[in-house]
N, C-alpha and C. Protein backbone atom coordinates (compact mmCIF):
# COMPACT_ATOMS: atom_id res chain seq x y z
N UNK A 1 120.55 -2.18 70.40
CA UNK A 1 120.89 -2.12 68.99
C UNK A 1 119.91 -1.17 68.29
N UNK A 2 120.52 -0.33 67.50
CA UNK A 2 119.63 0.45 67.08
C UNK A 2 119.72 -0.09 65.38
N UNK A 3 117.88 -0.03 65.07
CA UNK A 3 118.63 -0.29 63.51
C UNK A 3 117.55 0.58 62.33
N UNK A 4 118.39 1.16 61.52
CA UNK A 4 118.37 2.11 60.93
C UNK A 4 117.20 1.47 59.56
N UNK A 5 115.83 2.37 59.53
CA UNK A 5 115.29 2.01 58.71
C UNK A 5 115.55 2.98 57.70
N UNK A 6 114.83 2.72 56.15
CA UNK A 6 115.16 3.23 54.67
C UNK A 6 113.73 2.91 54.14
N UNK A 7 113.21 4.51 53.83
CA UNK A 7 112.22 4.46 53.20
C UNK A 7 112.32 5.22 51.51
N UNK A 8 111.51 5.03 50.67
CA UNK A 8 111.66 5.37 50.02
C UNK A 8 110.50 5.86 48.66
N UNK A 9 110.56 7.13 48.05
CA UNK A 9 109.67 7.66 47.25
C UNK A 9 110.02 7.15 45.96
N UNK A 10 109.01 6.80 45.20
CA UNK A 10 109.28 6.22 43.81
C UNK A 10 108.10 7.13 42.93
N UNK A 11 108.61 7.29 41.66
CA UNK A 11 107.75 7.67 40.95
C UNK A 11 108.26 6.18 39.35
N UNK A 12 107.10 5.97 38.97
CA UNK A 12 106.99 4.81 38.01
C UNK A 12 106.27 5.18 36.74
N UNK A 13 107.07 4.69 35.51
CA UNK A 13 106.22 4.95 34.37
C UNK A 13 105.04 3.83 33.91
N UNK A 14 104.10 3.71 33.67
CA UNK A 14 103.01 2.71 33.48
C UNK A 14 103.25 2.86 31.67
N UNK A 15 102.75 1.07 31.47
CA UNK A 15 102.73 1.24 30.04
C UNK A 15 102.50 2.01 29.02
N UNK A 16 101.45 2.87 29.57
CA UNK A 16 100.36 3.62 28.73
C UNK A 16 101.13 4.74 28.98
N UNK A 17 101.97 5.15 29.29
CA UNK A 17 102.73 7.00 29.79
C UNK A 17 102.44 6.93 31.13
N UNK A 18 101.73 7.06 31.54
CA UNK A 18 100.96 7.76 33.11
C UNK A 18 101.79 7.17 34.09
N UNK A 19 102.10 8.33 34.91
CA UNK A 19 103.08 7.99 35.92
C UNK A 19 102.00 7.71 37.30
N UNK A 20 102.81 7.28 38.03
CA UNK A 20 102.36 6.57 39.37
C UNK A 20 103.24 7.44 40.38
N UNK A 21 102.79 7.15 42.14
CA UNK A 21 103.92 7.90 42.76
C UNK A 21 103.80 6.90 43.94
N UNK A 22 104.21 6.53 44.76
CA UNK A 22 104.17 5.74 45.66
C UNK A 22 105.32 5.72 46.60
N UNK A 23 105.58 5.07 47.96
CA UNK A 23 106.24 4.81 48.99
C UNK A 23 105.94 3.52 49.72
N UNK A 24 107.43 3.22 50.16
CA UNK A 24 107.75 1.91 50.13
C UNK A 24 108.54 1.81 51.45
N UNK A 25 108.73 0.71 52.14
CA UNK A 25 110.18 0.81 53.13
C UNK A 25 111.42 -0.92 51.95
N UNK A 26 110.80 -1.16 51.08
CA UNK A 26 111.63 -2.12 50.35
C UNK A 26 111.14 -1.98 48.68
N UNK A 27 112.22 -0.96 48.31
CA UNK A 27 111.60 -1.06 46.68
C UNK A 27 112.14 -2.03 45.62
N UNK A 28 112.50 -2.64 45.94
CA UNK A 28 113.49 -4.48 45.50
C UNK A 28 111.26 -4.65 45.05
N UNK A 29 111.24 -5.35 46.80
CA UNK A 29 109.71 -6.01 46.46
C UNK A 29 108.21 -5.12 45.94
N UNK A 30 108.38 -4.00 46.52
CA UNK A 30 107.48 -3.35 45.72
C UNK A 30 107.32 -2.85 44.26
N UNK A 31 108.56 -2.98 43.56
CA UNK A 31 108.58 -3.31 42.01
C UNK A 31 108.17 -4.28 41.56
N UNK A 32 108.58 -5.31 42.18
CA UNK A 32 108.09 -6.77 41.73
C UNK A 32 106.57 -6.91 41.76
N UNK A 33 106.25 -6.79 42.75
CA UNK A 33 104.64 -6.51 43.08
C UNK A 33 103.72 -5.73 42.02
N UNK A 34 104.28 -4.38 41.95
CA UNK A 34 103.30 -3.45 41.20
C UNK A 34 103.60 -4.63 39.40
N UNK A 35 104.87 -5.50 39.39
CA UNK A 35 104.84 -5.53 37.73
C UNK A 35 104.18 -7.03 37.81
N UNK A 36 104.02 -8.11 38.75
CA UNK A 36 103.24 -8.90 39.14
C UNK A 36 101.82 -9.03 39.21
N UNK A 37 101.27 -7.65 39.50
CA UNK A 37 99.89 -7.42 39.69
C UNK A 37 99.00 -8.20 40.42
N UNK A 38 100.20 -8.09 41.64
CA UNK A 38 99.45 -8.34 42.86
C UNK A 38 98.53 -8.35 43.39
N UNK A 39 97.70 -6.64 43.43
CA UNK A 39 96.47 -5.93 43.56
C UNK A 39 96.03 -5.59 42.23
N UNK A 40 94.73 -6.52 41.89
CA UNK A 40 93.89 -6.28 40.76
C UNK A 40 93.06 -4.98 40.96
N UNK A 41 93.09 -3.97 42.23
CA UNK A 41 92.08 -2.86 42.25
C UNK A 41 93.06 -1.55 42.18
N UNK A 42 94.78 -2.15 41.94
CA UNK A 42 96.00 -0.79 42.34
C UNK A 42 95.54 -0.10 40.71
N UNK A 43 96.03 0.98 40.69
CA UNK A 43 96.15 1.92 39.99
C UNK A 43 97.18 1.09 38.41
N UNK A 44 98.21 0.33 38.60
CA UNK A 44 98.96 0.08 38.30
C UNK A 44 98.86 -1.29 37.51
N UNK A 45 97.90 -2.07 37.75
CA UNK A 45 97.65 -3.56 37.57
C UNK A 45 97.24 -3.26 36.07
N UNK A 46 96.29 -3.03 35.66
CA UNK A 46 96.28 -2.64 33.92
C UNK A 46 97.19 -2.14 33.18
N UNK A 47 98.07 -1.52 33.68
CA UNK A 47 98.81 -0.72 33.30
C UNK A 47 100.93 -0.49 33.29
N UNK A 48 100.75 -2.44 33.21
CA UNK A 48 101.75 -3.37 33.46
C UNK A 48 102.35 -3.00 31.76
N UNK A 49 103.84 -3.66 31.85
CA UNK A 49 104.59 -3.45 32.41
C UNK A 49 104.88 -2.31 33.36
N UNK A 50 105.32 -1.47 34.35
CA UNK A 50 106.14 -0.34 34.90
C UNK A 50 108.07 -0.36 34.77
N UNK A 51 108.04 0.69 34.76
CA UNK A 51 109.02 1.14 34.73
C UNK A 51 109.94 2.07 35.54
N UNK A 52 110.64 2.05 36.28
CA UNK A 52 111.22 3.16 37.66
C UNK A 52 111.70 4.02 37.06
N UNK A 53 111.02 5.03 37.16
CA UNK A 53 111.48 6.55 36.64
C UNK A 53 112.63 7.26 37.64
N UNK A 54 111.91 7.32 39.14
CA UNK A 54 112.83 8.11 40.09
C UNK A 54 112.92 7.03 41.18
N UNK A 55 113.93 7.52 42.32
CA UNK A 55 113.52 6.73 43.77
C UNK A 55 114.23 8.34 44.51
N UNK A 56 114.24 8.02 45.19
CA UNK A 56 114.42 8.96 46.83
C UNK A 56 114.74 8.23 47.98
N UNK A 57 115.46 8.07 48.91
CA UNK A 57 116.07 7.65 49.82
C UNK A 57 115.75 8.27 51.22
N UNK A 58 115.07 7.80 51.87
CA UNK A 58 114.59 8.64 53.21
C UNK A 58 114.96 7.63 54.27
N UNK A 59 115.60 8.37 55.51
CA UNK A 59 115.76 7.36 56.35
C UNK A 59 114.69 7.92 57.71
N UNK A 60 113.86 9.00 57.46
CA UNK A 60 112.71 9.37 58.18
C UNK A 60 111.67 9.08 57.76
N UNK A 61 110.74 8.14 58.23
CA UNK A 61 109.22 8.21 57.37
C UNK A 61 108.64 9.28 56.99
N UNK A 62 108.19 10.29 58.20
CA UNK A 62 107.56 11.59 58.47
C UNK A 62 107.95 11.90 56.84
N UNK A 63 109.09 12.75 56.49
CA UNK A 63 109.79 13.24 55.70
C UNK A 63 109.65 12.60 54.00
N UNK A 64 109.45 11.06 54.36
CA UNK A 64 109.14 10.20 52.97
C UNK A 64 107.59 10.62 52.93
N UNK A 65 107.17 10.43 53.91
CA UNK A 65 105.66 10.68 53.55
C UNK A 65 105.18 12.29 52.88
N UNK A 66 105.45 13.13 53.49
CA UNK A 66 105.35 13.99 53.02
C UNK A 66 105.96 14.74 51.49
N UNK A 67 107.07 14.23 51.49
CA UNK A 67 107.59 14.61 49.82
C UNK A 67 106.71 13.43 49.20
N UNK A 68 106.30 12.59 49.33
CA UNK A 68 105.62 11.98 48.64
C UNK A 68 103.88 12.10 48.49
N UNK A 69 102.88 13.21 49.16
CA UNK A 69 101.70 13.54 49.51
C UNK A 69 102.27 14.99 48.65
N UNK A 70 103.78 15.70 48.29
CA UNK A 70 104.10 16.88 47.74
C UNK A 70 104.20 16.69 46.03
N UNK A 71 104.76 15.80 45.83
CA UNK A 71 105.14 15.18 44.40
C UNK A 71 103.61 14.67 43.95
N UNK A 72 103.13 14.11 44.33
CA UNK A 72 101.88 13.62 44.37
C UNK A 72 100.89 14.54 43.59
N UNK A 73 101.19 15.47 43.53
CA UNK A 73 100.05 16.51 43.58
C UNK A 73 100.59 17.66 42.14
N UNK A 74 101.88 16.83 41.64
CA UNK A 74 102.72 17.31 40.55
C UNK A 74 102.10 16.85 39.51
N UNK A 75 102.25 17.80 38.38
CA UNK A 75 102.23 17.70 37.12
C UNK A 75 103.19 16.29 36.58
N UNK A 76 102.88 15.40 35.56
CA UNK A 76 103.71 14.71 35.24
C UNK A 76 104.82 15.16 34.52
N UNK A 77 104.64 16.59 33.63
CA UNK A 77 106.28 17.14 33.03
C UNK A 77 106.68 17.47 34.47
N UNK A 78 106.51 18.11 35.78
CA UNK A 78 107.38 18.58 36.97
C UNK A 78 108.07 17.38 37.39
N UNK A 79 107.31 15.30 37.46
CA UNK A 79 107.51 14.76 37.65
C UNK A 79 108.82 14.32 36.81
N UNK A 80 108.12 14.38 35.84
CA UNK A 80 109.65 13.93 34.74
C UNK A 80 110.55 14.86 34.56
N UNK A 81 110.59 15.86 34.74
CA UNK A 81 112.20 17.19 35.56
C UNK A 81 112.84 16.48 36.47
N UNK A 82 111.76 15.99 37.73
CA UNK A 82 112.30 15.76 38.91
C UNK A 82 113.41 14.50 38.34
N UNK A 83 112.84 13.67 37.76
CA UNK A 83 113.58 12.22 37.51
C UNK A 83 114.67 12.43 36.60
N UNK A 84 114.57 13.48 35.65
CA UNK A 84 115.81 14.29 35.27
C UNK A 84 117.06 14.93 35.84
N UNK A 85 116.78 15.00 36.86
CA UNK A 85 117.37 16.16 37.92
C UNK A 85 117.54 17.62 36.82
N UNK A 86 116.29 17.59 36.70
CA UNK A 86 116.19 19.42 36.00
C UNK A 86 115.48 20.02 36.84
N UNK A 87 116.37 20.93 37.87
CA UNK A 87 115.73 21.58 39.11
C UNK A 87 115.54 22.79 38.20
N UNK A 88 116.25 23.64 37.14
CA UNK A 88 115.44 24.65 36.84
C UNK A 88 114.15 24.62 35.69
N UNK A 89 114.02 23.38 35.29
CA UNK A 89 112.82 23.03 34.79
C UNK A 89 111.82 22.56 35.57
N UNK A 90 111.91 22.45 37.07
CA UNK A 90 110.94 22.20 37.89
C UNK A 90 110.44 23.65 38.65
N UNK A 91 111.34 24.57 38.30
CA UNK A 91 110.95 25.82 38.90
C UNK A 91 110.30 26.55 37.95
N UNK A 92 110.15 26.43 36.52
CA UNK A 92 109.88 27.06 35.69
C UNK A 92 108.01 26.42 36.03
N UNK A 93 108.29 24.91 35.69
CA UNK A 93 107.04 24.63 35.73
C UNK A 93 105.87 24.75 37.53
N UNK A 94 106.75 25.12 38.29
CA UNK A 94 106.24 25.75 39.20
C UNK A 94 105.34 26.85 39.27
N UNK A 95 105.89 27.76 38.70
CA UNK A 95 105.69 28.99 38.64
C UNK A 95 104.15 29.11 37.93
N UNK A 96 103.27 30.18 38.90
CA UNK A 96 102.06 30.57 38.94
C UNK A 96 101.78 31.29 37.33
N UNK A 97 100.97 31.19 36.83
CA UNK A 97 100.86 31.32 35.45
C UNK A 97 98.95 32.13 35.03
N UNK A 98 98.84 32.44 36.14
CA UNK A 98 97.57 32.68 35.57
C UNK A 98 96.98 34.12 35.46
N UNK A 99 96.64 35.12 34.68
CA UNK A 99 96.40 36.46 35.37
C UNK A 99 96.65 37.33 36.21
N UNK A 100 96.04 36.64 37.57
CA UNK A 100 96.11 37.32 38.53
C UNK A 100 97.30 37.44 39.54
N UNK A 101 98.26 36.55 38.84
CA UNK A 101 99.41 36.37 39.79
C UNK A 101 100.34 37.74 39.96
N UNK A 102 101.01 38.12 40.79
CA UNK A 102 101.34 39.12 41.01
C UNK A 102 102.50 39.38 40.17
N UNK A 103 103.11 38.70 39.48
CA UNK A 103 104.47 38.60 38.79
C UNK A 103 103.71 39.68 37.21
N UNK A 104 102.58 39.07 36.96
CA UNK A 104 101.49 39.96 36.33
C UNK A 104 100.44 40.88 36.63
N UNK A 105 100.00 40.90 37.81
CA UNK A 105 99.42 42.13 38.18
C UNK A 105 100.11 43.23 37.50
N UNK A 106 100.93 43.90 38.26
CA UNK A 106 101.00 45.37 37.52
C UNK A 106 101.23 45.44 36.93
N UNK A 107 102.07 44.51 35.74
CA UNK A 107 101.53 44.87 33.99
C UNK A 107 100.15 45.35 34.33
N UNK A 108 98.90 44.47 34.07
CA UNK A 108 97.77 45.22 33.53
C UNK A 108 97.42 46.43 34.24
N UNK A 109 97.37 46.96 35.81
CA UNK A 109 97.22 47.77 36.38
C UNK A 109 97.98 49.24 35.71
């Protein structure tokens, strides 16, 4: 018997604004948990109620883990595009912005 696991990426709004990002293989109980305040040392326990902004559906861990170590590392407006499904507002806020980037190089050159 083969049986098919389901993992999944969440991004969560915390009372205060500040988003959270986390992974789960059951997000039923790991909602309950983070709004329970289960772990008095999580990120999340002060910062009760939460709220589910996004989820993601992975039936590969590898693959959950990694979009979730990728998102992770996002801006919270890229985060809140993503939970939008505003893919060209996630590309905008992608985009390299500083001087030296080549999209600006040869302007100043």
């Amino acid at each position: 018997m083969v049986r098919n696991y389901q993992f999944y990426v969440y991004i969560l709004e915390c009372s205060d604004g500040l988003l959270y990002t986390g992974m789960t293989n059951n997000i039923d109980r790991r909602l309950k948990e983070h709004n329970a305040g289960v772990n008095p040392f999580s990120f999340t326990y002060k910062r009760r109620p939460i709220a589910l902004l996004f989820q993601q559906e992975f039936n590969d861990i590898f693959q959950a883990y990694h979009f979730e170590a990728r998102i992770k590392k996002w801006s919270s407006k890229k985060k809140r595009a993503l939970a939008n499904d505003d893919f060209d507002l996630i590309k905008i806020l992608a985009e390299c912005r500083n001087q030296t980037h080549s999209k600006f190089f040869s302007k100043l050159n």
